[in-house]
C-alpha atoms as a PDB file:
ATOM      1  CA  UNK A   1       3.129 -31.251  16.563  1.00  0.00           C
ATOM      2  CA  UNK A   2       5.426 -34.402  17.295  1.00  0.00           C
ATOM      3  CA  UNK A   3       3.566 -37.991  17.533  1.00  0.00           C
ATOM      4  CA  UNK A   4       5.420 -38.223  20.948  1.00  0.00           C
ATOM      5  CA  UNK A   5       3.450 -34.940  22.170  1.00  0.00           C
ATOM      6  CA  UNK A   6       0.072 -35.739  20.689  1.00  0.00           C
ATOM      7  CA  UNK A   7       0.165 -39.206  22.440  1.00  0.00           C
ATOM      8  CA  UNK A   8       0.815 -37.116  25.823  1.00  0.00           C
ATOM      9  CA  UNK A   9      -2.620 -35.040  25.051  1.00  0.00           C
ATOM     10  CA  UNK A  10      -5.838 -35.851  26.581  1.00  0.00           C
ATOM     11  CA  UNK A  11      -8.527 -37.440  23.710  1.00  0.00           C
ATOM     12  CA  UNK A  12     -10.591 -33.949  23.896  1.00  0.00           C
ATOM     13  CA  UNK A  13      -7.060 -31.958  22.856  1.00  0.00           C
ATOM     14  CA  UNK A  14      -5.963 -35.150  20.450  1.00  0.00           C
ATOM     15  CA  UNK A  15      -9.199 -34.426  18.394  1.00  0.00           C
ATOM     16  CA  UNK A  16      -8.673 -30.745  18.574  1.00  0.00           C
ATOM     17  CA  UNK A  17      -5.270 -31.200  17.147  1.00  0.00           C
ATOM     18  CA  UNK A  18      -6.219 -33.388  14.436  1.00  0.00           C
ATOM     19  CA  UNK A  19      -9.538 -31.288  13.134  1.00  0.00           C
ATOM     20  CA  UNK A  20      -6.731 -28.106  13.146  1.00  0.00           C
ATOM     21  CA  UNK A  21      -4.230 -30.210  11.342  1.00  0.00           C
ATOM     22  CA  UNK A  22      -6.585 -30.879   8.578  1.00  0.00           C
ATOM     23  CA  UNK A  23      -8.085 -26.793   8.383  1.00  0.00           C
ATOM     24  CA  UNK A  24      -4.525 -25.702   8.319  1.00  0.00           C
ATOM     25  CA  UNK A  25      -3.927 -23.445   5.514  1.00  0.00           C
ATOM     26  CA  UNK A  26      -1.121 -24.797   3.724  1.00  0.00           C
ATOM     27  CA  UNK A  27       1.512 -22.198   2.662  1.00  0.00           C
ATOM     28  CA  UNK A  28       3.074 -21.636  -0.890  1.00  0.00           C
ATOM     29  CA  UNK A  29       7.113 -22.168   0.285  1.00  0.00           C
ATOM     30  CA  UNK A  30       8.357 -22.370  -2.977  1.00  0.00           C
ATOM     31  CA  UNK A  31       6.445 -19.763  -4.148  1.00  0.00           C
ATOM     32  CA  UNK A  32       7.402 -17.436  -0.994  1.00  0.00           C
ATOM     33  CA  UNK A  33      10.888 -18.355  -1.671  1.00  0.00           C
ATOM     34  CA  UNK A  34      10.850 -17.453  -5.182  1.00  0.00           C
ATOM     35  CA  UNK A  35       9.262 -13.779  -4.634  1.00  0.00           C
ATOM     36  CA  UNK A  36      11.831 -13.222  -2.343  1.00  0.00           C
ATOM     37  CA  UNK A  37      14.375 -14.244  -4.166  1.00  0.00           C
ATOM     38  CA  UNK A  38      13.449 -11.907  -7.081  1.00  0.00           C
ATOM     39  CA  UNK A  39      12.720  -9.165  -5.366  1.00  0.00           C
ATOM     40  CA  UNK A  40      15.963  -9.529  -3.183  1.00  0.00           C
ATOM     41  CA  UNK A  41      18.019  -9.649  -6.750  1.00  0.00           C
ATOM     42  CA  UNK A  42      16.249  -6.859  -7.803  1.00  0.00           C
ATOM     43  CA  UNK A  43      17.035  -4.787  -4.810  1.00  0.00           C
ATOM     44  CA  UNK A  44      20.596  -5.843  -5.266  1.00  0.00           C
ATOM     45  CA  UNK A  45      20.225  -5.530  -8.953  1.00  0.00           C
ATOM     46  CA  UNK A  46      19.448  -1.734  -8.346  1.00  0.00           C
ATOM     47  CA  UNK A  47      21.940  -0.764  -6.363  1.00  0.00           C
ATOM     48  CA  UNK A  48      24.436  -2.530  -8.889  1.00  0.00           C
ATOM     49  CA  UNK A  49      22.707   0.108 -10.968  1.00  0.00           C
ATOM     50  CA  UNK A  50      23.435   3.055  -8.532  1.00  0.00           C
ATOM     51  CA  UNK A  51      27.330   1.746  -7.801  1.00  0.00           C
ATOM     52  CA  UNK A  52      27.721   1.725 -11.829  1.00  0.00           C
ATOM     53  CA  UNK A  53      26.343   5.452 -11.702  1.00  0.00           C
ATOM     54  CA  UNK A  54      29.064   6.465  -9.263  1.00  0.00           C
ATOM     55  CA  UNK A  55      31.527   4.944 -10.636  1.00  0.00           C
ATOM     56  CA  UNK A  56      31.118   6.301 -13.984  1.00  0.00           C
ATOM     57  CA  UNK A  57      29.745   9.796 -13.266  1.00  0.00           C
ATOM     58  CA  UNK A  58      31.431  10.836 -10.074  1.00  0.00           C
ATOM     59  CA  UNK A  59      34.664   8.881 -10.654  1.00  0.00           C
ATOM     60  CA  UNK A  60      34.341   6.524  -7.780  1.00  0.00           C
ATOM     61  CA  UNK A  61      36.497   3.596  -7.981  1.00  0.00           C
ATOM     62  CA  UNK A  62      34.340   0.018  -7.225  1.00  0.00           C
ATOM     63  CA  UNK A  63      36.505  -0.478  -3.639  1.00  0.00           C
ATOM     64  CA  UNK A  64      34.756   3.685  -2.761  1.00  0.00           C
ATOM     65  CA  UNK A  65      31.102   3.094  -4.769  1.00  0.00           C
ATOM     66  CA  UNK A  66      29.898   1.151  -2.158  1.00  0.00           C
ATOM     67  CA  UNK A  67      29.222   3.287   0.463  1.00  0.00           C
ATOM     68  CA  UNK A  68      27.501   6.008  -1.517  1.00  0.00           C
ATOM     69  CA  UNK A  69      25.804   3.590  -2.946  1.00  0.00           C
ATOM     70  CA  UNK A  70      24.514   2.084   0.461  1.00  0.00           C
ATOM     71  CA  UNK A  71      23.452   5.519   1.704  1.00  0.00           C
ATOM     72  CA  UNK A  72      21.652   6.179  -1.403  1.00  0.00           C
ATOM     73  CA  UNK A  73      19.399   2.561  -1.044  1.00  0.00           C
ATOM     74  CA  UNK A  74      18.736   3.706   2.477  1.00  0.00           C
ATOM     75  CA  UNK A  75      17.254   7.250   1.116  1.00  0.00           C
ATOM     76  CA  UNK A  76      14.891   5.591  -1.290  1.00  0.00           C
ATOM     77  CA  UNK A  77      13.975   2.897   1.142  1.00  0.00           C
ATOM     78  CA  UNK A  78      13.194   5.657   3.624  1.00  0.00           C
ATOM     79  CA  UNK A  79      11.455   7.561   0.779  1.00  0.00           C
ATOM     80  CA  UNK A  80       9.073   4.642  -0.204  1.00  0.00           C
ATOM     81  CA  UNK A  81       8.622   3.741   3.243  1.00  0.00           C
ATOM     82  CA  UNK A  82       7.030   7.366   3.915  1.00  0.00           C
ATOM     83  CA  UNK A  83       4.894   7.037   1.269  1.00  0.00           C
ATOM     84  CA  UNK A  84       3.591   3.976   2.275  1.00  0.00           C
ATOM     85  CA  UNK A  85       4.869   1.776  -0.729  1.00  0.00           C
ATOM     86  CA  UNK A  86       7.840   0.093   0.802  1.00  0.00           C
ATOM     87  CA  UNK A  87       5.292  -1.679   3.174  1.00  0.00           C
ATOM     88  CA  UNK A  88       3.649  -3.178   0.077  1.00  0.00           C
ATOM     89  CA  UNK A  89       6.856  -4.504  -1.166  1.00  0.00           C
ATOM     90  CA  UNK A  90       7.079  -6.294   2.380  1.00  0.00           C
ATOM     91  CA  UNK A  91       3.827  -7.925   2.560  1.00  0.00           C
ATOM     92  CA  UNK A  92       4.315  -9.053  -1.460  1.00  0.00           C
ATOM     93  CA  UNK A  93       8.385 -10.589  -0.928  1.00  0.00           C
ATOM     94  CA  UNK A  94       8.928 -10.880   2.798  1.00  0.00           C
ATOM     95  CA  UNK A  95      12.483 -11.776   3.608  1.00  0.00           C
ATOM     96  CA  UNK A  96      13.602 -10.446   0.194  1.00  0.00           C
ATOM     97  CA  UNK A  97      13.037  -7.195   0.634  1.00  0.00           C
ATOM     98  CA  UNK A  98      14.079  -7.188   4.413  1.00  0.00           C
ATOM     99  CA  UNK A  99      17.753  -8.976   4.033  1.00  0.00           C
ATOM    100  CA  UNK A 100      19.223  -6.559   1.817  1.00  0.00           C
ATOM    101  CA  UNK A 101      20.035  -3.234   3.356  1.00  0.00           C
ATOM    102  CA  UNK A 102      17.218  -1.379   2.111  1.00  0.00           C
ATOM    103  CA  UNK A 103      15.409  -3.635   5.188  1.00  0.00           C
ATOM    104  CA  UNK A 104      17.851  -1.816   7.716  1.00  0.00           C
ATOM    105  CA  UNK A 105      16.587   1.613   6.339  1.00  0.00           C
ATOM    106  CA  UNK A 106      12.468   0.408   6.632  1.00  0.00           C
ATOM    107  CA  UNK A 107      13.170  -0.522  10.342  1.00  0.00           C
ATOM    108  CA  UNK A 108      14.822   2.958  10.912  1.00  0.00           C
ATOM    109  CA  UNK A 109      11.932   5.171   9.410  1.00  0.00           C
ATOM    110  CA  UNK A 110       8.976   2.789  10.406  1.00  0.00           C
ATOM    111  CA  UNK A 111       9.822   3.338  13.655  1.00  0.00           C
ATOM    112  CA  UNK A 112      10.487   6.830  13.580  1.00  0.00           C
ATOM    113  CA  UNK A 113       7.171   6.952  11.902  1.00  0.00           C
ATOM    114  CA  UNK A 114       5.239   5.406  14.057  1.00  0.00           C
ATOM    115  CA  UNK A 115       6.564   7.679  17.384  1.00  0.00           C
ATOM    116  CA  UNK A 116       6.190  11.225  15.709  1.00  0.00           C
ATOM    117  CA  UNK A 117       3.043  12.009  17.161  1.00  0.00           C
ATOM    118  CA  UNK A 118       5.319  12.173  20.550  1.00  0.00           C
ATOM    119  CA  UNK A 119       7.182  14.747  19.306  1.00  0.00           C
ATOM    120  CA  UNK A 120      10.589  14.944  16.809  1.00  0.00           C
ATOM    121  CA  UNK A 121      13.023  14.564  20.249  1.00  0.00           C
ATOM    122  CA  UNK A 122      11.582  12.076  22.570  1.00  0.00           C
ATOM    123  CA  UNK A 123       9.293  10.305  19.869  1.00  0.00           C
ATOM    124  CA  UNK A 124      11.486  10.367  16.460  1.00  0.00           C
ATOM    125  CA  UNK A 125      14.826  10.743  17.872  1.00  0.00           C
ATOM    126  CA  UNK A 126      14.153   8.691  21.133  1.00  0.00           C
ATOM    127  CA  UNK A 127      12.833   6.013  19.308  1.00  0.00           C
ATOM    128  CA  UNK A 128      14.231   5.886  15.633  1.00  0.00           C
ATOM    129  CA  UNK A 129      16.668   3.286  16.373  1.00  0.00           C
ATOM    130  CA  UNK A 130      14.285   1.066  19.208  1.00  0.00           C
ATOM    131  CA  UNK A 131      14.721  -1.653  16.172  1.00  0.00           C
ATOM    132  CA  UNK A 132      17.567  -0.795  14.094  1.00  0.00           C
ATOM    133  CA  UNK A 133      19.602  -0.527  17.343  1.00  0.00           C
ATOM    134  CA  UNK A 134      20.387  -4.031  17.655  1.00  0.00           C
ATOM    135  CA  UNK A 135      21.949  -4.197  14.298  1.00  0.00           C
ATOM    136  CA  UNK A 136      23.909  -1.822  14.622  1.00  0.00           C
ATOM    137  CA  UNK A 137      25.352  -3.296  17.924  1.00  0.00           C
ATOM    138  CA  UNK A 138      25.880  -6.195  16.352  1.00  0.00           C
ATOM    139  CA  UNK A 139      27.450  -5.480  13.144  1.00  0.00           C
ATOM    140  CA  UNK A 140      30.222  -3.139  14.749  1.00  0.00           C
ATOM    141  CA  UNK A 141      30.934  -5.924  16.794  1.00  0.00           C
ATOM    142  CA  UNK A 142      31.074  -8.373  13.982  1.00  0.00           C
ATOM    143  CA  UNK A 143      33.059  -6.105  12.217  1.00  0.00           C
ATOM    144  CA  UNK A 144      35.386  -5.864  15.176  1.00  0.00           C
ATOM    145  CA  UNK A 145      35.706  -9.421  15.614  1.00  0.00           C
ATOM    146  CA  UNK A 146      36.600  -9.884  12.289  1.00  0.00           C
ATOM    147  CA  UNK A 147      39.289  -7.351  11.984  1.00  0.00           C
ATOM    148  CA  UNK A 148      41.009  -8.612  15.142  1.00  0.00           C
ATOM    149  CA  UNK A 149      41.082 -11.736  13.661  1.00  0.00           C
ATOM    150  CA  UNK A 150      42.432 -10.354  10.502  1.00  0.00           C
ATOM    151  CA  UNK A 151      44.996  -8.706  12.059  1.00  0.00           C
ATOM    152  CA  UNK A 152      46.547 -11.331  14.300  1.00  0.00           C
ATOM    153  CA  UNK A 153      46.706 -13.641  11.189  1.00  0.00           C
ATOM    154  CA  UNK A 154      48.328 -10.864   9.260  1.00  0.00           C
ATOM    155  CA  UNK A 155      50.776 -10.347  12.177  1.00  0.00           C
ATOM    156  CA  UNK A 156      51.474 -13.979  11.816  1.00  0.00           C
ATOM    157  CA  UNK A 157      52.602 -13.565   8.584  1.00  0.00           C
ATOM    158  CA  UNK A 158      49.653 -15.548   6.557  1.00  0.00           C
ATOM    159  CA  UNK A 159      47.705 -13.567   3.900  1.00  0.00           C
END
């Protein structure tokens, strides 16, 4: 808490504050930021893995790997997340293993998940995308943004 708003408190709150301030739990940052950053390059690390596989077995060029390669991270996200293992992965690297794609796929299934007992229409379907909805909304209209931009500068003759 700002000095400015602890100097607004009355004494019984200002002692309160400082007796929590010293029972805080202190958290790792660095090391937080390091498991994440691991386990977000392995994610990413994998599906170089899968794009290589598609490239050199199904004859995929790198420009066309990437969506296969996308849909197949969602599967095993939505695999692991059934089983129960994906969760683990959360709790262990946090943002690193919600970032990459493979976070868009846990939000998708956990919710579905979670609503089944409601029934595979209203519960699964109705709520499958309560989360994942927003991203979606938001990344079309990124990508829209972005390609209007593109094309007016293309139509002005740069790139």
């Amino acid at each position: 808490m700002a000095d400015k708003k602890k100097k607004n408190l009355p004494p019984e709150a200002q002692r309160y504050q400082s007796f929590q301030d010293k029972r805080e739990v202190k958290r790792p940052i660095i090391k937080n930021c390091m498991k994440a950053f691991f386990v977000g390059g392995f994610i990413c690390f994998i599906g170089q893995l899968i794009s290589t596989f598609y490239i050199y077995f199904f004859n995929f060029t790198e420009q066309t790997a990437g969506n296969p390669t996308t849909a197949t991270l969602i599967f095993i996200t939505m695999i692991l997340t059934g089983f129960g293992f994906y969760d683990r992965i959360g709790q262990f690297a946090g943002a690193g293993s919600a970032v990459p794609v493979t976070g868009f796929g846990n939000a998708v299934i956990s919710a579905a998940i979670e609503h089944r007992t409601e029934g595979f229409v209203l519960g699964v379907g109705g709520n499958m995308f309560k989360l994942a909805g927003s991203v979606i909304l938001f990344g079309v209209f990124a990508a829209f943004v972005v390609a209007l931009i593109k094309t007016i500068i293309i139509q002005w003759g740069g790139i």
